[in-house]
N, C-alpha and C. Protein backbone atom coordinates (compact mmCIF):
# COMPACT_ATOMS: atom_id res chain seq x y z
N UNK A 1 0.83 -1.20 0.00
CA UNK A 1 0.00 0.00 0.00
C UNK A 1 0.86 1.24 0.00
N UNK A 2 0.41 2.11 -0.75
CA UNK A 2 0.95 3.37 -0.78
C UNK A 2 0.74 4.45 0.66
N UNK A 3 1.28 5.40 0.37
CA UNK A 3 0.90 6.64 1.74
C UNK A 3 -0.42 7.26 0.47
N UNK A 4 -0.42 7.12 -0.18
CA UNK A 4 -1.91 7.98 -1.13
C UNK A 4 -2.90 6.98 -0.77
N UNK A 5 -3.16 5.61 -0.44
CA UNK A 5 -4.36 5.24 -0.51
C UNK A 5 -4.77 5.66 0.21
N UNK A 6 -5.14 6.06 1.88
CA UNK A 6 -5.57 6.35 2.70
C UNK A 6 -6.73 7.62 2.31
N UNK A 7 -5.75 8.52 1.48
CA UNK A 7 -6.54 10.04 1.11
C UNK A 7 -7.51 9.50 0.16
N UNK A 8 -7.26 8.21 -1.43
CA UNK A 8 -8.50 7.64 -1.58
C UNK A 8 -9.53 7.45 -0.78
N UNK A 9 -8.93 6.50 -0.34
CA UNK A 9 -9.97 5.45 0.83
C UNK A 9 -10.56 6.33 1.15
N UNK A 10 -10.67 7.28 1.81
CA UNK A 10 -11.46 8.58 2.66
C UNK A 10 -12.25 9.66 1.88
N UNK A 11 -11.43 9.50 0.21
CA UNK A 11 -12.74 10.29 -0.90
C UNK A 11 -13.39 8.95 -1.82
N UNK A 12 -13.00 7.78 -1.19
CA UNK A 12 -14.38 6.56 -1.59
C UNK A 12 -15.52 7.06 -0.42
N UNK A 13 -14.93 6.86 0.41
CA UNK A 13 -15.93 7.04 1.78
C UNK A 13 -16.72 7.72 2.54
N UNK A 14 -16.27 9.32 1.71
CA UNK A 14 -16.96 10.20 2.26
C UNK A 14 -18.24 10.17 1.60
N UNK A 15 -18.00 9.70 0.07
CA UNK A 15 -19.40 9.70 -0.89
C UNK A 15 -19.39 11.12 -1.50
N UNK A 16 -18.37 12.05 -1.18
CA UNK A 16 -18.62 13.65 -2.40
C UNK A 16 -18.49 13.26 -3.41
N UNK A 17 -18.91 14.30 -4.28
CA UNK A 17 -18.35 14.03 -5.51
C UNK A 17 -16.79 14.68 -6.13
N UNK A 18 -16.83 15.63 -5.24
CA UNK A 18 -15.51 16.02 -5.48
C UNK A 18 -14.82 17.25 -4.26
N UNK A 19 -13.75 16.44 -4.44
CA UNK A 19 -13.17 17.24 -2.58
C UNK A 19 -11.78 18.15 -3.51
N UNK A 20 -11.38 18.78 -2.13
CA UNK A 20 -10.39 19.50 -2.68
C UNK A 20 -9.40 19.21 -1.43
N UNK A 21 -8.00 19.38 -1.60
CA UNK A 21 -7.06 18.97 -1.30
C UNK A 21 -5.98 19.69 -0.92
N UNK A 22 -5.66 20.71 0.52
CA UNK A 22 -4.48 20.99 0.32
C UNK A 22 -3.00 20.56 0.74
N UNK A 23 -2.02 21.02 -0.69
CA UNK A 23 -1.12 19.84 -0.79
C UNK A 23 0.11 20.93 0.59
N UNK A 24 0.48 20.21 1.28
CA UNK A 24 1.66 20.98 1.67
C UNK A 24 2.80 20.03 2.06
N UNK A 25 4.31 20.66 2.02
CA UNK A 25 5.77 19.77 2.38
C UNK A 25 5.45 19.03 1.11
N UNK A 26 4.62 19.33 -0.03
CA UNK A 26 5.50 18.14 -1.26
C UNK A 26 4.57 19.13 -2.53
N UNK A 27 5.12 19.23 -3.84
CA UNK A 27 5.04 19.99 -5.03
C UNK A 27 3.34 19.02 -5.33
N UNK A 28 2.71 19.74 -5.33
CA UNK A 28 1.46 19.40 -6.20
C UNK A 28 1.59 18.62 -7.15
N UNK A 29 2.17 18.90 -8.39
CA UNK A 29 2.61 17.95 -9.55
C UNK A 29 3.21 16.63 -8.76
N UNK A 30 3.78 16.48 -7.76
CA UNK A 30 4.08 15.26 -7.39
C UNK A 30 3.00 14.46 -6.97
N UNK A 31 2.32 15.02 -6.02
CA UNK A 31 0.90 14.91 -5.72
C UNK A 31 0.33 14.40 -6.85
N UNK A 32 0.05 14.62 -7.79
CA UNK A 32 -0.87 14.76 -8.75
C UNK A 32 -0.31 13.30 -9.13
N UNK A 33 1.28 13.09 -9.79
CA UNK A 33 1.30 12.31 -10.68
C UNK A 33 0.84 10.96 -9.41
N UNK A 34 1.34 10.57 -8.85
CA UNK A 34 1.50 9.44 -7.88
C UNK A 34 -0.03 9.15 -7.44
N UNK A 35 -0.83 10.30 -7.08
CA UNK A 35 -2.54 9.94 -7.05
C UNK A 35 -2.63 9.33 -8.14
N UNK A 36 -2.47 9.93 -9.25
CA UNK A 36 -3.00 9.13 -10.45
C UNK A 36 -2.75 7.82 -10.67
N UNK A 37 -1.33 7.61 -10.17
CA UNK A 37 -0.83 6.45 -10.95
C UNK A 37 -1.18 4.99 -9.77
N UNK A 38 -1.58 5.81 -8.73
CA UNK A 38 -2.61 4.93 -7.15
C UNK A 38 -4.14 4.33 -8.27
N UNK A 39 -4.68 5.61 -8.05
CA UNK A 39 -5.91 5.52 -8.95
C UNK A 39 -5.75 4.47 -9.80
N UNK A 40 -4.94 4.52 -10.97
CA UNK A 40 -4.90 3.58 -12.48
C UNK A 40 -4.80 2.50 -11.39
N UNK A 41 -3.54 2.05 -10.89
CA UNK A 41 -3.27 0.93 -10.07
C UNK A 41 -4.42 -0.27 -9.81
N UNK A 42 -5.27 0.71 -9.17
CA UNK A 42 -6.17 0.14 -8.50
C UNK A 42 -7.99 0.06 -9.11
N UNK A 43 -7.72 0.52 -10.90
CA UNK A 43 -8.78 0.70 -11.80
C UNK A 43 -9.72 1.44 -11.42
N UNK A 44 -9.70 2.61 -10.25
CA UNK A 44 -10.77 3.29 -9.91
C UNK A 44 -11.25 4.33 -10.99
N UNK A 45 -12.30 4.73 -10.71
CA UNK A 45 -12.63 6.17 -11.67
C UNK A 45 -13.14 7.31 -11.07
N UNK A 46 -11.77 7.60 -10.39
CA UNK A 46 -11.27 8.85 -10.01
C UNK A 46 -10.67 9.62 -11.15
N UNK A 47 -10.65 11.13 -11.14
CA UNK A 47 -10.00 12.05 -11.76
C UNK A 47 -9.38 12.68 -10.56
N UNK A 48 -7.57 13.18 -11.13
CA UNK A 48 -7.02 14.12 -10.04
C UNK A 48 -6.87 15.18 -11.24
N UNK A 49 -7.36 16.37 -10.57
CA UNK A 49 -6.54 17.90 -10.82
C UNK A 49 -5.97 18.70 -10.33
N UNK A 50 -4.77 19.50 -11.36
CA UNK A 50 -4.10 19.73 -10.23
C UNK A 50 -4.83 21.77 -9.71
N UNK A 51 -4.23 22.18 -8.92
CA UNK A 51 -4.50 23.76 -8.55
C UNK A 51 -3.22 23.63 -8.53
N UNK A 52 -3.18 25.49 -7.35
CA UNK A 52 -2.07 26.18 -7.02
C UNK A 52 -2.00 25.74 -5.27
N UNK A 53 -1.17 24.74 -5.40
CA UNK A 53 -1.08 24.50 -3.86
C UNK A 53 -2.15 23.60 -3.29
N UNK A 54 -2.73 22.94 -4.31
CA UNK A 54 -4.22 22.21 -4.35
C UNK A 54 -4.29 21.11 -5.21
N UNK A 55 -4.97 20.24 -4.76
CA UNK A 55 -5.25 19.22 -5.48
C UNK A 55 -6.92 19.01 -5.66
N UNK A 56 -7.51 18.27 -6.78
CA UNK A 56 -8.38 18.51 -6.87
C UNK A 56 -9.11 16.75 -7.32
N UNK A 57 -9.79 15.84 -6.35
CA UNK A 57 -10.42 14.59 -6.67
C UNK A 57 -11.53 14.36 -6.96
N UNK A 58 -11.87 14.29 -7.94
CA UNK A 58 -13.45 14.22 -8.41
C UNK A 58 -13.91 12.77 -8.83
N UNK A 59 -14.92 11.87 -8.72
CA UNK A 59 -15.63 10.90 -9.00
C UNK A 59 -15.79 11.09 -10.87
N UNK A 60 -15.42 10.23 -11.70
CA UNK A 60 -15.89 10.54 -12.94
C UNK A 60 -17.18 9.78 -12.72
N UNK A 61 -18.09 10.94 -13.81
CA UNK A 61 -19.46 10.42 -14.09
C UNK A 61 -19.91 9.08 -15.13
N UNK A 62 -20.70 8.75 -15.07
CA UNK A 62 -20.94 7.41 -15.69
C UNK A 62 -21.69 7.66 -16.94
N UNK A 63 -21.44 7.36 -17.84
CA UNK A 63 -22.20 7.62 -19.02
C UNK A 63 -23.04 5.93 -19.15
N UNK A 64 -24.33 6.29 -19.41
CA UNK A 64 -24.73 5.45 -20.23
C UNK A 64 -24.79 4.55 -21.41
């Protein structure tokens, strides 16, 4: 397990649709890539974006 699943685990769990994130002691873009590559890992359908000093996790929607 990674140190990122936990911050998943907790935006599976809360049920938002999309939380926001602030990143501090590590570059956002780092943030960003390593969520993502948690996410793919683990086939979820999560989206990460990045901000300024922010991260941004949203639920992708389901198309029919």
């Amino acid at each position: 397990r990674s140190i990122f699943d936990p911050l998943i685990d907790d935006f599976i769990r809360s049920g938002a649709e999309l939380v926001e994130i602030v990143v501090e002691d590590r570059k956002t873009g780092y943030m960003v890539a390593q969520l993502r590559k948690r996410i793919s890992n683990r086939e979820l359908d999560i989206e990460v974006a990045p901000g300024y000093d922010v991260l941004y996790l949203e639920k992708k929607t389901q198309t029919l």
